[in-house]
N, C-alpha and C. Protein backbone atom coordinates (compact mmCIF):
# COMPACT_ATOMS: atom_id res chain seq x y z
N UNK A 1 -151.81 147.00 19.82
CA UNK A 1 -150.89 146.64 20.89
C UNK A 1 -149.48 147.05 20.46
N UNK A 2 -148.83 147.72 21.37
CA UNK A 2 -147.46 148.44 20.63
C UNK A 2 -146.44 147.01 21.88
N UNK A 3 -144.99 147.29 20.77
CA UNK A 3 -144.60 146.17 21.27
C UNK A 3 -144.18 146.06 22.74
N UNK A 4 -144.10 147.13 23.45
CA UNK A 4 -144.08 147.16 25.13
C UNK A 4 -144.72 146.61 25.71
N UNK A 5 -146.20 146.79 25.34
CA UNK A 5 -147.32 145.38 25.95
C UNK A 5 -147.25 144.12 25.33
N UNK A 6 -146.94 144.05 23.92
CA UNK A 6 -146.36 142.17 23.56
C UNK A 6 -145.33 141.40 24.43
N UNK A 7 -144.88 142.24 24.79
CA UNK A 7 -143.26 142.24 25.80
C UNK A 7 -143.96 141.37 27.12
N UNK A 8 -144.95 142.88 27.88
CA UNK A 8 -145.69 142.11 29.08
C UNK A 8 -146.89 141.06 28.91
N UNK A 9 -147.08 140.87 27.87
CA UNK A 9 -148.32 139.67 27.39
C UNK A 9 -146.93 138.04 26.99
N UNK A 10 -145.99 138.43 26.73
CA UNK A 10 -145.10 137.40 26.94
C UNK A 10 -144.27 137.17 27.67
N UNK A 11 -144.17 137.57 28.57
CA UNK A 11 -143.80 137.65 30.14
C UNK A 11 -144.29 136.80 30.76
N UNK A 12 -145.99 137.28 30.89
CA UNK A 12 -146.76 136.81 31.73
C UNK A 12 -146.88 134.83 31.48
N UNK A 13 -147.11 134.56 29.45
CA UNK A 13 -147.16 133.67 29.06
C UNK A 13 -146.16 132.79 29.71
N UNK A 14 -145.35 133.43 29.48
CA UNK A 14 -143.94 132.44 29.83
C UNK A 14 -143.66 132.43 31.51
N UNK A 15 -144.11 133.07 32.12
CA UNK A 15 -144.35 133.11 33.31
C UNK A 15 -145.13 131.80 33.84
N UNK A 16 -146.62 131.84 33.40
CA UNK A 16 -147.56 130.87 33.48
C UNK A 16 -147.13 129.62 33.24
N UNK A 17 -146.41 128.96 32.09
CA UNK A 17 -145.83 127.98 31.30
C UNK A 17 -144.93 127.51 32.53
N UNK A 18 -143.98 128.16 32.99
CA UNK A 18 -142.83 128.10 33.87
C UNK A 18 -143.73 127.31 34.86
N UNK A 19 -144.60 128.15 35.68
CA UNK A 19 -145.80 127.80 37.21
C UNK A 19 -146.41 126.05 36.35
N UNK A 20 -146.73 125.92 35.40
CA UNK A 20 -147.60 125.29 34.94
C UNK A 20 -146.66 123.68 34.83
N UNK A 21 -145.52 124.15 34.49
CA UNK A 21 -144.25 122.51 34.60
C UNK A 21 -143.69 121.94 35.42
N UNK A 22 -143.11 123.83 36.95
CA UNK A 22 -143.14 123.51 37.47
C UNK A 22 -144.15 122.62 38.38
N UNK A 23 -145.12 122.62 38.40
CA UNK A 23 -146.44 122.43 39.32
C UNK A 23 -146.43 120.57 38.59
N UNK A 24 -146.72 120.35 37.87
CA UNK A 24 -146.19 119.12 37.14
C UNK A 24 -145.02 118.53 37.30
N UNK A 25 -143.99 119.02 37.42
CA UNK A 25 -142.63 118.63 38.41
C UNK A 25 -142.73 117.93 39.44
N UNK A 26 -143.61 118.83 40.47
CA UNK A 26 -144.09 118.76 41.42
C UNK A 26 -144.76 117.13 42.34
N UNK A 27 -146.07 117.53 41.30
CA UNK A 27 -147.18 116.28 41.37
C UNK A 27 -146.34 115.50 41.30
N UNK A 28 -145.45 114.91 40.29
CA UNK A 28 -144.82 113.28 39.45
C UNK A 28 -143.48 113.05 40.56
N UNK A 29 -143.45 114.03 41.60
CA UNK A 29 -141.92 113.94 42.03
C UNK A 29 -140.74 113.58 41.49
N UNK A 30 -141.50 114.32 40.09
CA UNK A 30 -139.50 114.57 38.97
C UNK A 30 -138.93 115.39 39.85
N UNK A 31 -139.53 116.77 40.02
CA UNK A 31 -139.14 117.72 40.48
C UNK A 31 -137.80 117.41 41.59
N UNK A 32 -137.95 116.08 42.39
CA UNK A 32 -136.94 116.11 43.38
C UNK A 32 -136.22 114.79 43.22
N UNK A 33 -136.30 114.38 42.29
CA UNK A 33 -135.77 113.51 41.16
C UNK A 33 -134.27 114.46 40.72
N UNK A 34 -134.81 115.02 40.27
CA UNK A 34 -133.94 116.32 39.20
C UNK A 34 -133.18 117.22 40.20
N UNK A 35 -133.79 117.34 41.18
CA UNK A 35 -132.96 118.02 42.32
C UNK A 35 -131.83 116.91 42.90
N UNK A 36 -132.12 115.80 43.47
CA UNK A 36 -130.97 114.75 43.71
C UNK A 36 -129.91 114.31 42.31
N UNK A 37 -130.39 114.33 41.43
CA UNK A 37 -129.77 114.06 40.28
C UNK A 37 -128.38 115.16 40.62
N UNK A 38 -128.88 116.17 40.57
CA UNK A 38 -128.22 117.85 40.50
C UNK A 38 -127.12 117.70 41.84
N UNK A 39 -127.70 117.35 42.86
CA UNK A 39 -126.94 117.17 44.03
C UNK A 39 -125.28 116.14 43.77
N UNK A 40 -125.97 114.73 42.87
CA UNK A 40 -125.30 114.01 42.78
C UNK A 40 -123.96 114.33 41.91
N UNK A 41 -124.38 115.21 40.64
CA UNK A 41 -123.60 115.55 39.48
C UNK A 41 -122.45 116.60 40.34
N UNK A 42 -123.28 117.72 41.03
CA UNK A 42 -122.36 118.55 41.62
C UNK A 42 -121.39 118.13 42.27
N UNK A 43 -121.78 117.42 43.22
CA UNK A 43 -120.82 116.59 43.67
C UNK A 43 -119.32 115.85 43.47
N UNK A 44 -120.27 115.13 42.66
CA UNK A 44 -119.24 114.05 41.48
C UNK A 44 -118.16 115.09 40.97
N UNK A 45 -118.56 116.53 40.54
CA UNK A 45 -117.60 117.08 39.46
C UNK A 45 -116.53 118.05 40.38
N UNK A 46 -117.11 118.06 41.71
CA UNK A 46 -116.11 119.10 43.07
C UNK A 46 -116.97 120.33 42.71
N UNK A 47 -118.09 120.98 42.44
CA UNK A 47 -118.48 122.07 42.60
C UNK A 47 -118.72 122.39 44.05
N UNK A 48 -119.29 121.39 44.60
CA UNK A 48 -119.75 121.36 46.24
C UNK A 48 -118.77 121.52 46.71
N UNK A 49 -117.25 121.02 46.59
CA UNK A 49 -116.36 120.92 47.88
C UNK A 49 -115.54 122.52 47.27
N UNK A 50 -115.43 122.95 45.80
CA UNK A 50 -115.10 124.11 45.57
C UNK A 50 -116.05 125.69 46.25
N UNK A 51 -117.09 125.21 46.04
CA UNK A 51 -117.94 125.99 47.02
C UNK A 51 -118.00 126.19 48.27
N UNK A 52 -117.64 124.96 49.06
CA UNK A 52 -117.41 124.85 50.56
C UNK A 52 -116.36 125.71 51.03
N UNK A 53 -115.09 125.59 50.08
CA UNK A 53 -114.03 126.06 49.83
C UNK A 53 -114.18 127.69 50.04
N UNK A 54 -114.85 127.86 49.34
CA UNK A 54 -114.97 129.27 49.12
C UNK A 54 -115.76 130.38 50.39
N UNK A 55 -116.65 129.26 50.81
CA UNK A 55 -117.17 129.82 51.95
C UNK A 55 -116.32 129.78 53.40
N UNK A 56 -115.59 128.80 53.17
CA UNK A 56 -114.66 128.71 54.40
C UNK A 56 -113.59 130.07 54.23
N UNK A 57 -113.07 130.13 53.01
CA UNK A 57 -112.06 131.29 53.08
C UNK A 57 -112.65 132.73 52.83
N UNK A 58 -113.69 133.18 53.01
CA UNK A 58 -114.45 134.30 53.41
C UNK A 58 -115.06 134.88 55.07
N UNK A 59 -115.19 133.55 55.40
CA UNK A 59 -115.31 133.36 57.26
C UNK A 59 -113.66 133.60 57.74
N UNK A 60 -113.19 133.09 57.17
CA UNK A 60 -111.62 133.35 57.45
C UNK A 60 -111.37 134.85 57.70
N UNK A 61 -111.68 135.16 56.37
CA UNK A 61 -110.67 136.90 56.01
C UNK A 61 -111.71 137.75 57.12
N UNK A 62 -112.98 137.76 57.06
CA UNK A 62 -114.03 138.28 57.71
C UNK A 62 -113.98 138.15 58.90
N UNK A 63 -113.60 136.74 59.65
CA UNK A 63 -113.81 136.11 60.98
C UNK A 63 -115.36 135.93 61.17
N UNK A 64 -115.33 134.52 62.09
CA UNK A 64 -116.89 134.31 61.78
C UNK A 64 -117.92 135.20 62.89
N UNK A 65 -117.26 136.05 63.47
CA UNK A 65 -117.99 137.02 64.15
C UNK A 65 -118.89 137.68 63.57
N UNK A 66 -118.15 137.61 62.33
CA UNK A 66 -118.54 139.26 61.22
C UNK A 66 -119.43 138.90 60.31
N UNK A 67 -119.70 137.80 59.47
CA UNK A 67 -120.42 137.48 58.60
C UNK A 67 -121.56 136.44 59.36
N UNK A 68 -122.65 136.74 58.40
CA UNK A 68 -123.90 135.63 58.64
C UNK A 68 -123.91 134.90 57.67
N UNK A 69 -124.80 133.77 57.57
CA UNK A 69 -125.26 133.07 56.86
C UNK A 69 -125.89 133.68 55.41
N UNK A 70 -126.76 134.73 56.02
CA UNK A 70 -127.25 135.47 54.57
C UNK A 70 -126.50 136.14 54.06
N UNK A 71 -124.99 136.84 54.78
CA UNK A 71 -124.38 137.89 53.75
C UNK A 71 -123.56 136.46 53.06
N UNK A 72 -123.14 135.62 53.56
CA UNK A 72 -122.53 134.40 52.92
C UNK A 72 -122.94 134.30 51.61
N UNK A 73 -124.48 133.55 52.22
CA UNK A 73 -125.16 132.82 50.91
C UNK A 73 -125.38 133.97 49.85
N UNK A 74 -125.74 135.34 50.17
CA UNK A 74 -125.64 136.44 48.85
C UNK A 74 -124.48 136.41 48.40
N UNK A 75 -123.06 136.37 49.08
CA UNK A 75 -122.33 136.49 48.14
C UNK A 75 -121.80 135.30 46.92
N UNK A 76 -121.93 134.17 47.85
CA UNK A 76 -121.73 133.28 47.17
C UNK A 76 -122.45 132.50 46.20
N UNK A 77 -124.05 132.92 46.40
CA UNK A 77 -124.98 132.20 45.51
C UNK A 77 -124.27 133.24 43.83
N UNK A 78 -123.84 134.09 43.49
CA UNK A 78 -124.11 133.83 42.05
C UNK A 78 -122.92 133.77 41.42
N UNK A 79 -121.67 133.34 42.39
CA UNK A 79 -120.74 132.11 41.95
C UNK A 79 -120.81 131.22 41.78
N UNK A 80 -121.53 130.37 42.60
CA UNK A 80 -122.51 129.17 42.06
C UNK A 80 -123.29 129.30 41.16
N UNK A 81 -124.00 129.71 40.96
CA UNK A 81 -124.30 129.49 39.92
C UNK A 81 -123.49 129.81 38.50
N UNK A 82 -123.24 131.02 38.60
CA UNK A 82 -121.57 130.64 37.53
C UNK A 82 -121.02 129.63 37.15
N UNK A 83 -120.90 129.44 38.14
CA UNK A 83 -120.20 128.07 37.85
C UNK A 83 -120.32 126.56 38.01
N UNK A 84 -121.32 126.36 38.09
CA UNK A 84 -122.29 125.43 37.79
C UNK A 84 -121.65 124.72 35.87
N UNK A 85 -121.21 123.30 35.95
CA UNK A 85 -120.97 122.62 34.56
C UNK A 85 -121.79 122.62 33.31
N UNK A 86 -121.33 122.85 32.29
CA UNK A 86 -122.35 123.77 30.98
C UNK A 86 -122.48 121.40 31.07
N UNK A 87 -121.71 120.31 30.96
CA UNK A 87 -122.01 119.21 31.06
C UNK A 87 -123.46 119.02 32.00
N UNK A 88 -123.66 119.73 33.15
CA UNK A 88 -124.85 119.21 34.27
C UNK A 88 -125.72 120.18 33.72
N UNK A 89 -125.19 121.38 33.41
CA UNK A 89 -127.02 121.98 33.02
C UNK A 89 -127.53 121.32 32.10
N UNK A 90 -126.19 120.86 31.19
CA UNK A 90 -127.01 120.19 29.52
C UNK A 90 -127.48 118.78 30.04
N UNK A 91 -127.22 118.15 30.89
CA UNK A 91 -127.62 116.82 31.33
C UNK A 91 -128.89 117.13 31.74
N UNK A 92 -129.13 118.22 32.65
CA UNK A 92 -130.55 118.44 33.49
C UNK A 92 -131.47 119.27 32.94
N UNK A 93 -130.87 119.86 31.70
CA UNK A 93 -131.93 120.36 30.93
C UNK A 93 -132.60 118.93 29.59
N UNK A 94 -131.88 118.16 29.49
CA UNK A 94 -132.29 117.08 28.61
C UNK A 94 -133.23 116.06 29.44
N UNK A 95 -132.75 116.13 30.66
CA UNK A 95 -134.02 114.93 31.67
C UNK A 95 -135.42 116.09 31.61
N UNK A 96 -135.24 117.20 31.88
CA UNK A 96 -136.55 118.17 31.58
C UNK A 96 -137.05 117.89 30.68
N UNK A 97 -136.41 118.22 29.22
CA UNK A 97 -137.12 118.03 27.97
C UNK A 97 -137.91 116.57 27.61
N UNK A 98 -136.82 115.57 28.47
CA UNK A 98 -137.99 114.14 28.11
C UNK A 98 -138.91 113.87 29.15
N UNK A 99 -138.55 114.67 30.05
CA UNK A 99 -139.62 114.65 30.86
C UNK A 99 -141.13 115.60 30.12
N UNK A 100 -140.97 116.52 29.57
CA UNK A 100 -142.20 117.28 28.92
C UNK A 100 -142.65 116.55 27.54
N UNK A 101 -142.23 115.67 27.21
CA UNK A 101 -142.33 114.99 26.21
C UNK A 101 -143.49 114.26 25.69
């Protein structure tokens, strides 16, 4: 096996693993546990109303004639996530970990 296929044989692994916690997420309704949690934190810290922010002054420059919802949400989804608190990922990656525990 040359290491290009170890590459896609750990892909796939970690692929599976991912389907396999999420799906367990799922069942226990952490999954939307961890999603309201996320809602709440964002919130709390102004990412939501900085985001709102941001979408309002793009409908602006554009006029809302001109833009949709999807060219919106493409542009703006991977500012959000950018910028998303290294505090809330590390909070919501630690309820994960004791959750797999």
């Amino acid at each position: 096996m040359n290491d290009q296929q170890a590459g896609v044989g750990n892909d796939r692994t970690q692929q599976s693993l991912q389907e396999a916690i999420n799906q367990r997420l799922v069942e226990t309704g952490e999954r939307e546990r961890l999603k309201q949690l996320l809602r709440e934190r964002l919130i709390e810290c102004g990412w939501r109303d900085e985001l709102k922010e941001r979408c309002k002054r793009v409908v602006k420059e554009r006029g809302f004639e001109n833009v949709t919802a999807d060219e919106l949400a493409r542009e703006i989804a991977p500012l959000g996530r950018a910028t998303v608190p290294d505090a809330v990922k590390a909070e919501l990656l630690k309820n994960i970990r004791t959750f797999l525990k």
